[in-house]
Protein backbone atom coordinates (compact mmCIF):
# COMPACT_ATOMS: atom_id res chain seq x y z
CA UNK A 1 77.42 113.94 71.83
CA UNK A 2 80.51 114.56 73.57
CA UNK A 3 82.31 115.92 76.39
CA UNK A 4 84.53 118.60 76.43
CA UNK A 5 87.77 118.86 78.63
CA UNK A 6 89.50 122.43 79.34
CA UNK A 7 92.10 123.69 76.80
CA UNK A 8 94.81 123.73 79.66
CA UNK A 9 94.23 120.06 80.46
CA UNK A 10 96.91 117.85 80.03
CA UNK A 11 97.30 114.86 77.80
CA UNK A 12 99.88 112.78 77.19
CA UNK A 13 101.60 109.18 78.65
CA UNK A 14 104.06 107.26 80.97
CA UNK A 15 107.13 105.84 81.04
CA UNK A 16 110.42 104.73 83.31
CA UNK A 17 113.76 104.43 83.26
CA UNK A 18 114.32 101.27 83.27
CA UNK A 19 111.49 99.78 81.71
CA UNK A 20 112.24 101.79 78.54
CA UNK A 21 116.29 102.64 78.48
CA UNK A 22 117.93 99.07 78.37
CA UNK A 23 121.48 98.58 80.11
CA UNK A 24 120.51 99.57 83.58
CA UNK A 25 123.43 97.27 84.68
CA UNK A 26 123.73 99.44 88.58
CA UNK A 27 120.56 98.95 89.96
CA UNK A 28 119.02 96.71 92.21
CA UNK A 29 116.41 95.77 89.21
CA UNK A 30 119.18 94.28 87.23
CA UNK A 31 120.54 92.12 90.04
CA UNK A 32 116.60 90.65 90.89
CA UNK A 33 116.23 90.44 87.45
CA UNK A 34 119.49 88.40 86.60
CA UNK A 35 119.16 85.99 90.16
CA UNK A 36 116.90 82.85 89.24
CA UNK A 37 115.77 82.64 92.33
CA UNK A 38 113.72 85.65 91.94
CA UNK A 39 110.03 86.01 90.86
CA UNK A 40 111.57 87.94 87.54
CA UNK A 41 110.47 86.22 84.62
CA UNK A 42 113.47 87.21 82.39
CA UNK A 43 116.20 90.42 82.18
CA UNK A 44 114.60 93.86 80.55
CA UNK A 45 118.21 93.47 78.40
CA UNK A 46 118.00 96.60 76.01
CA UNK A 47 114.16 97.13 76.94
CA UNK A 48 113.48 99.22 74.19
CA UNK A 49 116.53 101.40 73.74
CA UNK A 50 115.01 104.69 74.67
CA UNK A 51 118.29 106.06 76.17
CA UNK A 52 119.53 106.27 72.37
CA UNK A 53 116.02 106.40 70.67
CA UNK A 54 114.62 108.85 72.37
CA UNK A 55 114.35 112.30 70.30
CA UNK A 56 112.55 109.80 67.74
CA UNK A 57 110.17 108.74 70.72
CA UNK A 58 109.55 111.92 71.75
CA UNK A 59 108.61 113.86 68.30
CA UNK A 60 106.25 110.53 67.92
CA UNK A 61 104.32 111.04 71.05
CA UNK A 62 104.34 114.76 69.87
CA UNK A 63 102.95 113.75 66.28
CA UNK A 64 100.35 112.04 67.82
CA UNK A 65 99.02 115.54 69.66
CA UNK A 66 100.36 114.54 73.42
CA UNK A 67 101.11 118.05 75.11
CA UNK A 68 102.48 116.56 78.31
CA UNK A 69 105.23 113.34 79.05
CA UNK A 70 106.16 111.48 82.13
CA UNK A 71 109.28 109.90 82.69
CA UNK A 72 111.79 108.70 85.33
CA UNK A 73 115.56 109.81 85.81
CA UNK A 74 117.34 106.75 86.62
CA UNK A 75 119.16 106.93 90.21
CA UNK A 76 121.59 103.93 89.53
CA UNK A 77 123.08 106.19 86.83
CA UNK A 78 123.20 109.38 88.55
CA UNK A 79 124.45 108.40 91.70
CA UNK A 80 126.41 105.24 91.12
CA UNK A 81 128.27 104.98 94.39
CA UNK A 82 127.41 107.22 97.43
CA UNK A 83 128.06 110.51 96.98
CA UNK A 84 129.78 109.79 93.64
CA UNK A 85 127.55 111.96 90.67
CA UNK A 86 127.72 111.43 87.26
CA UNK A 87 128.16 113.95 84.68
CA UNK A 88 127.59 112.35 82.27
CA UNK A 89 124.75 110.93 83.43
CA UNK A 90 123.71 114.10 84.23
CA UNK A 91 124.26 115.70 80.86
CA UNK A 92 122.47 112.76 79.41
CA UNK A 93 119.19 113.44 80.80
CA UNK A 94 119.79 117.24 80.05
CA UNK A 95 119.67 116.55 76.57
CA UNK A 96 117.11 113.82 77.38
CA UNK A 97 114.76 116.88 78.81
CA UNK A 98 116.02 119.93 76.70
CA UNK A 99 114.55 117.40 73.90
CA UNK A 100 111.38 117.01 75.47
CA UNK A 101 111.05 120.70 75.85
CA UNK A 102 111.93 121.15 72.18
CA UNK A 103 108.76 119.19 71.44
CA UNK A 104 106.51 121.49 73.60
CA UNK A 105 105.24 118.99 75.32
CA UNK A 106 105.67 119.64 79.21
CA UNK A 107 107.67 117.21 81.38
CA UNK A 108 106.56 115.09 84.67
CA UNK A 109 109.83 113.78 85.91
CA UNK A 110 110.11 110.94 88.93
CA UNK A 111 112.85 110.86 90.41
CA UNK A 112 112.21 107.50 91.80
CA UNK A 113 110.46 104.80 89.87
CA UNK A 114 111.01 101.54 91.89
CA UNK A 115 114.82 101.48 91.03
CA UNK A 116 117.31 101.49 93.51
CA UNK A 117 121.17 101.86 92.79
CA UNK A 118 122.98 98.90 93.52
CA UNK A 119 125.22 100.49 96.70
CA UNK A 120 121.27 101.85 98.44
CA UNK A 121 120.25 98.38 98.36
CA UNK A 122 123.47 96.72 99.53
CA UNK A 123 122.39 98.83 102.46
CA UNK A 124 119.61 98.32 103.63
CA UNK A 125 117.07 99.95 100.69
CA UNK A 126 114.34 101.70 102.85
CA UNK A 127 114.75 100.17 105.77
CA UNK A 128 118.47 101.50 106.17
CA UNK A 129 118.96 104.42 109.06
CA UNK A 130 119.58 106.85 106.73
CA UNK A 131 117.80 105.96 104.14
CA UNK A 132 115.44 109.16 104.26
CA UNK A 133 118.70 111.18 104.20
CA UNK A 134 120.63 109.33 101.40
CA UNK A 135 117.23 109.99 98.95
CA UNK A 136 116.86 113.57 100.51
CA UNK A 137 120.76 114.44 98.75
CA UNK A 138 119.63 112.85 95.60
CA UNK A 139 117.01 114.32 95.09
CA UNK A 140 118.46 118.27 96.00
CA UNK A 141 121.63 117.21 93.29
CA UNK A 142 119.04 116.40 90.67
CA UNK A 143 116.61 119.35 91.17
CA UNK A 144 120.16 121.56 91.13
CA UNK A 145 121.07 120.21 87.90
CA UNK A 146 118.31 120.21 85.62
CA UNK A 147 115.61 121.43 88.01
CA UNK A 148 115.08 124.27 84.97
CA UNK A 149 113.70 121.29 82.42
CA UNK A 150 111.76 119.97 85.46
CA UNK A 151 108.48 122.01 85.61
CA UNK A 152 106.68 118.62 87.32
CA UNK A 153 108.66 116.28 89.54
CA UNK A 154 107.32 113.45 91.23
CA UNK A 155 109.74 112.45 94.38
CA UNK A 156 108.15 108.41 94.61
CA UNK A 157 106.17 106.46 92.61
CA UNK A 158 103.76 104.28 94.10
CA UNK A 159 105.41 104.12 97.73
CA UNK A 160 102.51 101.58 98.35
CA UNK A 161 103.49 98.94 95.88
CA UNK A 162 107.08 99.25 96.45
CA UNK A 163 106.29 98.42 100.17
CA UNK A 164 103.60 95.95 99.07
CA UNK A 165 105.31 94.11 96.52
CA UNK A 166 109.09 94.37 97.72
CA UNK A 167 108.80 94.02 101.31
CA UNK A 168 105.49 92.04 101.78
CA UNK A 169 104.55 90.22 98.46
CA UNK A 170 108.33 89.31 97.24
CA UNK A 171 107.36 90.00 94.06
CA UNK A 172 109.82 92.73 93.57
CA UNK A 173 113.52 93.98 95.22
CA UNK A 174 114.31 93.34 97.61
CA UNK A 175 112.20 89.66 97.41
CA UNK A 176 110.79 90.32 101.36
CA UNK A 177 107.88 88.69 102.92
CA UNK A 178 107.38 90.10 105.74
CA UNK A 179 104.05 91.96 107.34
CA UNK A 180 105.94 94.40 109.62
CA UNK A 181 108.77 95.28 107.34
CA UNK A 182 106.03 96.02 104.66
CA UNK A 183 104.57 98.45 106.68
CA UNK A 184 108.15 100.11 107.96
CA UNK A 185 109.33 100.51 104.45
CA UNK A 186 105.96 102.30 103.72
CA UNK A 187 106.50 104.66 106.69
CA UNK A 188 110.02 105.43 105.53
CA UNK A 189 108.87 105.58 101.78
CA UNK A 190 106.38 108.53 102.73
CA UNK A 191 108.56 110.25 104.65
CA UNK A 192 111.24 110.21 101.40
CA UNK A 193 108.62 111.96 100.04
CA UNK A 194 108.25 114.77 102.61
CA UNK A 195 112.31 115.00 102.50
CA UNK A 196 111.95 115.17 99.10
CA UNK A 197 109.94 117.83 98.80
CA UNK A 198 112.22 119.77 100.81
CA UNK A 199 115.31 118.83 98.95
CA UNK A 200 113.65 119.29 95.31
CA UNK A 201 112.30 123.11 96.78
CA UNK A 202 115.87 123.50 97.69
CA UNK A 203 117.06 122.69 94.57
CA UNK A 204 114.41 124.29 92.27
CA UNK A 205 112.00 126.35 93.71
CA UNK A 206 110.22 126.75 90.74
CA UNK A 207 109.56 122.88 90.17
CA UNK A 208 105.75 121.94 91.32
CA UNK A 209 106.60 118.55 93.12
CA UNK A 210 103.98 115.60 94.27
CA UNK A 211 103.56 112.41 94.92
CA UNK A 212 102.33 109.45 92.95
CA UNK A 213 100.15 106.86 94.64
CA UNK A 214 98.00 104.28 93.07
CA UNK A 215 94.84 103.67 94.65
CA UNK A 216 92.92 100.43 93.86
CA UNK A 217 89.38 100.26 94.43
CA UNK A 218 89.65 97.60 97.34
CA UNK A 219 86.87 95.39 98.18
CA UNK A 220 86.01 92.72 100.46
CA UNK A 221 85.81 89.20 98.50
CA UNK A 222 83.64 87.41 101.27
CA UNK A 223 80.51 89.64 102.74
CA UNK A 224 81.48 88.58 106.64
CA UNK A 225 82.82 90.97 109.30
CA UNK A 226 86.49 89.57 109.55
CA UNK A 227 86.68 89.93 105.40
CA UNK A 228 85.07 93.81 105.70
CA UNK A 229 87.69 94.23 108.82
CA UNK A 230 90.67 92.91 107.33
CA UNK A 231 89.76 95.32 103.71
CA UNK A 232 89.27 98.51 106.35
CA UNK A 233 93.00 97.39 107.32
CA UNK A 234 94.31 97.13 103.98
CA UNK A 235 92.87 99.99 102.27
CA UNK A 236 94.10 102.02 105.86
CA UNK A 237 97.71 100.52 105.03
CA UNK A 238 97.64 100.95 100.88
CA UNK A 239 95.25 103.90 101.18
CA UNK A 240 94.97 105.85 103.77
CA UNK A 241 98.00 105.84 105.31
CA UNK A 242 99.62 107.68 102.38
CA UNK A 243 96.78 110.34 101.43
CA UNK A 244 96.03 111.10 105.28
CA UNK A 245 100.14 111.48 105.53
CA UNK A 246 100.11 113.98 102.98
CA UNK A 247 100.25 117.10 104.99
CA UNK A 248 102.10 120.36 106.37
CA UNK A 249 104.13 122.43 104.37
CA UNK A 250 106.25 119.52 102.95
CA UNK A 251 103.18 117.38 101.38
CA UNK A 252 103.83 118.96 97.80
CA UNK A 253 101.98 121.01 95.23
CA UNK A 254 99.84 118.52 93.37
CA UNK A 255 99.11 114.56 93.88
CA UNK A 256 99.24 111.97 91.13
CA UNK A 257 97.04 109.32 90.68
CA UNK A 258 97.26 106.14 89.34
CA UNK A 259 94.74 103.62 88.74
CA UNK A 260 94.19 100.21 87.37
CA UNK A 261 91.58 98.60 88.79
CA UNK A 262 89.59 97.04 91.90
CA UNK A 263 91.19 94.32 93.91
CA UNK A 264 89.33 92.01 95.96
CA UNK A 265 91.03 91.52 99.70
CA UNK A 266 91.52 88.04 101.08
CA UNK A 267 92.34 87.40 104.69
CA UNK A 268 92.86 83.56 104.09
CA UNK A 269 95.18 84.14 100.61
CA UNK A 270 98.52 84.08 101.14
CA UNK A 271 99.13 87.79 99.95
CA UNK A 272 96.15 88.94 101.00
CA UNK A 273 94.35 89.39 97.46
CA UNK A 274 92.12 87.21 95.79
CA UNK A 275 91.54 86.81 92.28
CA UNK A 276 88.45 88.41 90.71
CA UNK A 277 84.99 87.01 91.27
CA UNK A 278 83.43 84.96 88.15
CA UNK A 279 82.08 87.71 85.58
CA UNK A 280 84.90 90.29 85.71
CA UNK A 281 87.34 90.05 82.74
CA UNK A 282 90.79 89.54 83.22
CA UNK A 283 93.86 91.71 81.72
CA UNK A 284 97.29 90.01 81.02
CA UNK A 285 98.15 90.79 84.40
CA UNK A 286 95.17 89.07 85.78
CA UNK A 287 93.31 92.08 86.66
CA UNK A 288 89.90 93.07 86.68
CA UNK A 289 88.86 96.11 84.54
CA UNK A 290 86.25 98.46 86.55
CA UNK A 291 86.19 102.04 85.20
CA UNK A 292 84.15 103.82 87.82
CA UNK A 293 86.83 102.83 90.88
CA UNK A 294 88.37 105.80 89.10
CA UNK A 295 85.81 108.02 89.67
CA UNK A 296 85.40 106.93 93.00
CA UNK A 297 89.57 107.32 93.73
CA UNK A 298 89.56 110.53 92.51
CA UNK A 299 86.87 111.52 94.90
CA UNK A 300 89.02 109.76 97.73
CA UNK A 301 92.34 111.86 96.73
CA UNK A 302 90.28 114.80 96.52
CA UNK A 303 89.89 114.81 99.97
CA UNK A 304 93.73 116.13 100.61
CA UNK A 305 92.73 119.33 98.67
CA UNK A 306 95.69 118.92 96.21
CA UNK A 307 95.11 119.35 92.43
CA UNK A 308 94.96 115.85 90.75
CA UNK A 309 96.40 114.56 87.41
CA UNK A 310 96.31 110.49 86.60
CA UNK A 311 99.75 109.86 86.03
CA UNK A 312 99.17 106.50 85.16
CA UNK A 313 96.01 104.52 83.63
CA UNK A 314 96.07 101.36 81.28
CA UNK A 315 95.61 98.15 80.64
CA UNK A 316 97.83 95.08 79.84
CA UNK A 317 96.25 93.67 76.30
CA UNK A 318 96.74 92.34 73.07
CA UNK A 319 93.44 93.17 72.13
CA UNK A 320 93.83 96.94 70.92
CA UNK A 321 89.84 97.32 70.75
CA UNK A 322 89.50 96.13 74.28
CA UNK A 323 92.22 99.01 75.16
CA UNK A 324 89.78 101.86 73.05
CA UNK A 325 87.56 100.97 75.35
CA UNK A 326 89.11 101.18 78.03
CA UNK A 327 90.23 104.20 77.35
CA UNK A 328 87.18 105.80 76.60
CA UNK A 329 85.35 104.14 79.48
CA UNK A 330 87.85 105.56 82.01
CA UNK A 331 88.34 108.60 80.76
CA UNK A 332 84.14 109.02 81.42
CA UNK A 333 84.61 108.12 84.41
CA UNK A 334 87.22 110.77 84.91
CA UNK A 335 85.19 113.19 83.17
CA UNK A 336 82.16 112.57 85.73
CA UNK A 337 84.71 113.35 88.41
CA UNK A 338 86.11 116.62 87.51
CA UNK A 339 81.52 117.43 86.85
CA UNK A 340 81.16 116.20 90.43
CA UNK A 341 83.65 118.66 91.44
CA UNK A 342 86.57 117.12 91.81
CA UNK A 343 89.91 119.47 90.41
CA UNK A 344 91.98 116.72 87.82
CA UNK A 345 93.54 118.86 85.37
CA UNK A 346 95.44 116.07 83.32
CA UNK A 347 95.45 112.34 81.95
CA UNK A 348 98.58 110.76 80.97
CA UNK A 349 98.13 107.08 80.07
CA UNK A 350 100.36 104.27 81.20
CA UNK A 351 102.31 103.73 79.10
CA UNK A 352 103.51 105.44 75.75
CA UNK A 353 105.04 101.71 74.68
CA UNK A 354 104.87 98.15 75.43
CA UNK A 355 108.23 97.88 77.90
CA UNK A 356 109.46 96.17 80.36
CA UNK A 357 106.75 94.84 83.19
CA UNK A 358 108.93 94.47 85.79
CA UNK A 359 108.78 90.62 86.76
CA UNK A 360 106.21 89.73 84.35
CA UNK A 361 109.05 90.78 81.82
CA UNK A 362 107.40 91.87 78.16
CA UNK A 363 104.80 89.61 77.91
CA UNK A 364 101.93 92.40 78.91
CA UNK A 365 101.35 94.75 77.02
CA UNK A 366 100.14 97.98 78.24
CA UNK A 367 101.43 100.44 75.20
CA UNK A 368 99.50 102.92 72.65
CA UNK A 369 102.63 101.99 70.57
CA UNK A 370 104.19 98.46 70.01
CA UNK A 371 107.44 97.57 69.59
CA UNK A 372 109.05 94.97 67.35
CA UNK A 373 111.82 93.02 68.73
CA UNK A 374 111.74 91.41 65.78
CA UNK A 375 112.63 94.17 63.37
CA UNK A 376 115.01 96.33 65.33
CA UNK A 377 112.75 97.70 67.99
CA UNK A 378 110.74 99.28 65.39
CA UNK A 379 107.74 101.39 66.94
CA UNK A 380 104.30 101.07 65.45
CA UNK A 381 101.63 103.06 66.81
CA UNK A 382 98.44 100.95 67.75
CA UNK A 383 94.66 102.65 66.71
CA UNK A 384 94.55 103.02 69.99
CA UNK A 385 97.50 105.76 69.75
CA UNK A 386 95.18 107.20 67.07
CA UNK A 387 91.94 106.88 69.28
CA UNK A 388 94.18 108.90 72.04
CA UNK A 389 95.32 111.32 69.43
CA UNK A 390 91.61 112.43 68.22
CA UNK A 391 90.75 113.08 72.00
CA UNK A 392 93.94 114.83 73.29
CA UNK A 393 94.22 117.38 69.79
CA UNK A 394 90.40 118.22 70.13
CA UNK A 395 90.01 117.66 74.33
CA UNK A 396 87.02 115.94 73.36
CA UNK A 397 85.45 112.45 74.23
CA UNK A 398 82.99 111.35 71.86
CA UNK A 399 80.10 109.46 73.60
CA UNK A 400 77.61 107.73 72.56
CA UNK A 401 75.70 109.16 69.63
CA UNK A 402 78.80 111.41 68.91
């Protein structure tokens, strides 16, 4: 038994910038990264030296039957004072995307994944005046430039968790704890994204642009009133706020979804989470696995009326079986989604390698394909890769009794 996904459906995985490139010496990462007084575990160095590796990279992921790749163009390099482009950044990621092209496998491109160059940040990030602006004239230079190798383009990834975590949390740039910038830097994050759909249409009217939000199944982790009042506030703030914003003629052609797992809210913790109840099993990054929030978040961005695709899905293991199955167990519950009606018409998994994490450094890994920092960055595909492979050359998932 099996099911059967449409021959246009995409397949394929994630990556960014800065997680994968190495030497991202301009941005705002590097600094957090390099200050010990920072949450950042350790520096992402050379990560895994895709900006050299990365016609090898790409005619892997092909090998291994992906039709479809997501990846981030890195601001700090493009723009690496105000108004001040760089060629040859620019002709870099040309040959970065003529590449990809080459492959046939189609391109998703962000054009920002939680970077920020160095001079942005000095200023304010997103809580400068003009911050809206400043992202708006990025993004029209980029979708000039190589808007003809940019068939996708996300404007922001996960505006949520770069409000959450940056201006609430601390956990990433700018290191902020504070419960009424978070929610200003949200505002101005969505409305980047409206800009930016203006800009990139400017730039390249034939680019489909979106949005990419992840949307954790949130839960209440007491059953009283205040807990169920304080999760309707949260999920209205990490939730709602963004897929309810997400309209007039600016809102984009398509929305991307991204999905981990469920998250238990906490009015008493001091971040507002709690950790998983007794019984769920936790990833590297502490999370709890729970493959039909997926269903049910896809349902939930349905109700904008955009097309969906996950642009990201994964978990953070060393356990390669436990990633099969997680794999196969979401991608069912993604399956039952598009039966119930609901209008996904790709999967790309987070992520193509293990990278980077961001503060948690490279201790999680999340990749279909390791990498040995041992034995010059070597790449070795996991079965997992292979298990991916199977489904995305036949779009079939093989259930049970298949």
């Amino acid at each position: 038994m099996g099911i059967d996904f449409p021959a246009d459906f995409l397949w394929g995985t994630a990556t960014s910038a800065h997680q994968v490139e190495g030497g991202n010496v301009n941005s705002d990462w590097w600094d957090f990264e390099h200050d010990p007084r920072t949450a950042a575990r350790e520096s992402s160095g050379d990560a895994i030296d895709h900006y050299h590796r990365y016609a090898d990279d790409f005619a892997l992921l092909a090998s291994l039957g992906h039709n479809t790749h997501r990846l981030s163009v890195e601001w700090a390099r493009v723009e690496p004072a105000p108004g001040e482009f760089s060629r040859a950044a620019v002709g870099h990621y040309r040959r970065v995307l003529t590449t990809l092209a080459g492959t046939g496998m189609t391109a998703f491109v962000t054009l920002h994944h939680f970077t920020l160059p160095r001079w942005f940040a000095a200023a304010g990030g997103w809580l400068a005046p003009d911050a809206v602006e400043l992202f708006a004239r990025y993004c029209r230079y980029v979708a000039g430039e190589l808007g003809d190798l940019m068939p996708y383009v996300c404007t922001v990834n996960e505006p949520q968790m770069v409000a959450l975590h940056g201006y609430l949390e601390g956990y990433h740039p700018p290191g902020i704890t504070n419960p009424t910038l978070w929610k200003r830097a949200g505002r101005t994050l969505l409305a980047a994204h409206h800009a930016g759909v203006r800009a990139v249409r400017d730039g390249s009217p034939r680019s489909r642009v979106g949005l990419a939000v992840n949307l954790p199944l949130l839960a209440p982790i007491r059953d009283d009133d205040a807990c169920h009042a304080f999760c309707r506030l949260m999920r209205h703030e990490i939730v709602d706020r963004y897929l309810d914003g997400l309209t007039g003629p600016d809102r984009g052609d398509w929305l991307g979804v991204q999905y981990y797992r469920k998250q238990w809210v906490d009015p008493a913790a001091p971040t507002f989470f709690a950790d998983p109840p007794d019984g769920f099993t936790r990833t590297q990054m502490g999370w709890a696995s729970y493959p039909d929030g997926l269903r049910q978040m896809l349902h939930r961005a349905a109700r904008t009326g955009l097309p969906l695709y996950v642009t990201e899905n994964g978990i953070a293991t060393e356990d390669d079986a436990e990633r099969v199955d997680y794999l196969h167990t979401h991608l069912a519950a993604l399956a039952q989604a598009r039966a119930e009606g609901v209008d996904v018409r790709g999967y790309l998994h987070w992520s193509a390698f293990d990278n980077f994490e961001w503060s948690e450094g490279f201790r999680p890994k999340f990749g279909l394909i390791a990498v040995d920092h041992a034995d010059d960055l070597a790449r070795i595909p996991k079965p997992s890769a292979h298990a991916f492979a199977r489904i995305a050359a036949t779009g079939r998932l093989e259930t049970a009794g298949g």
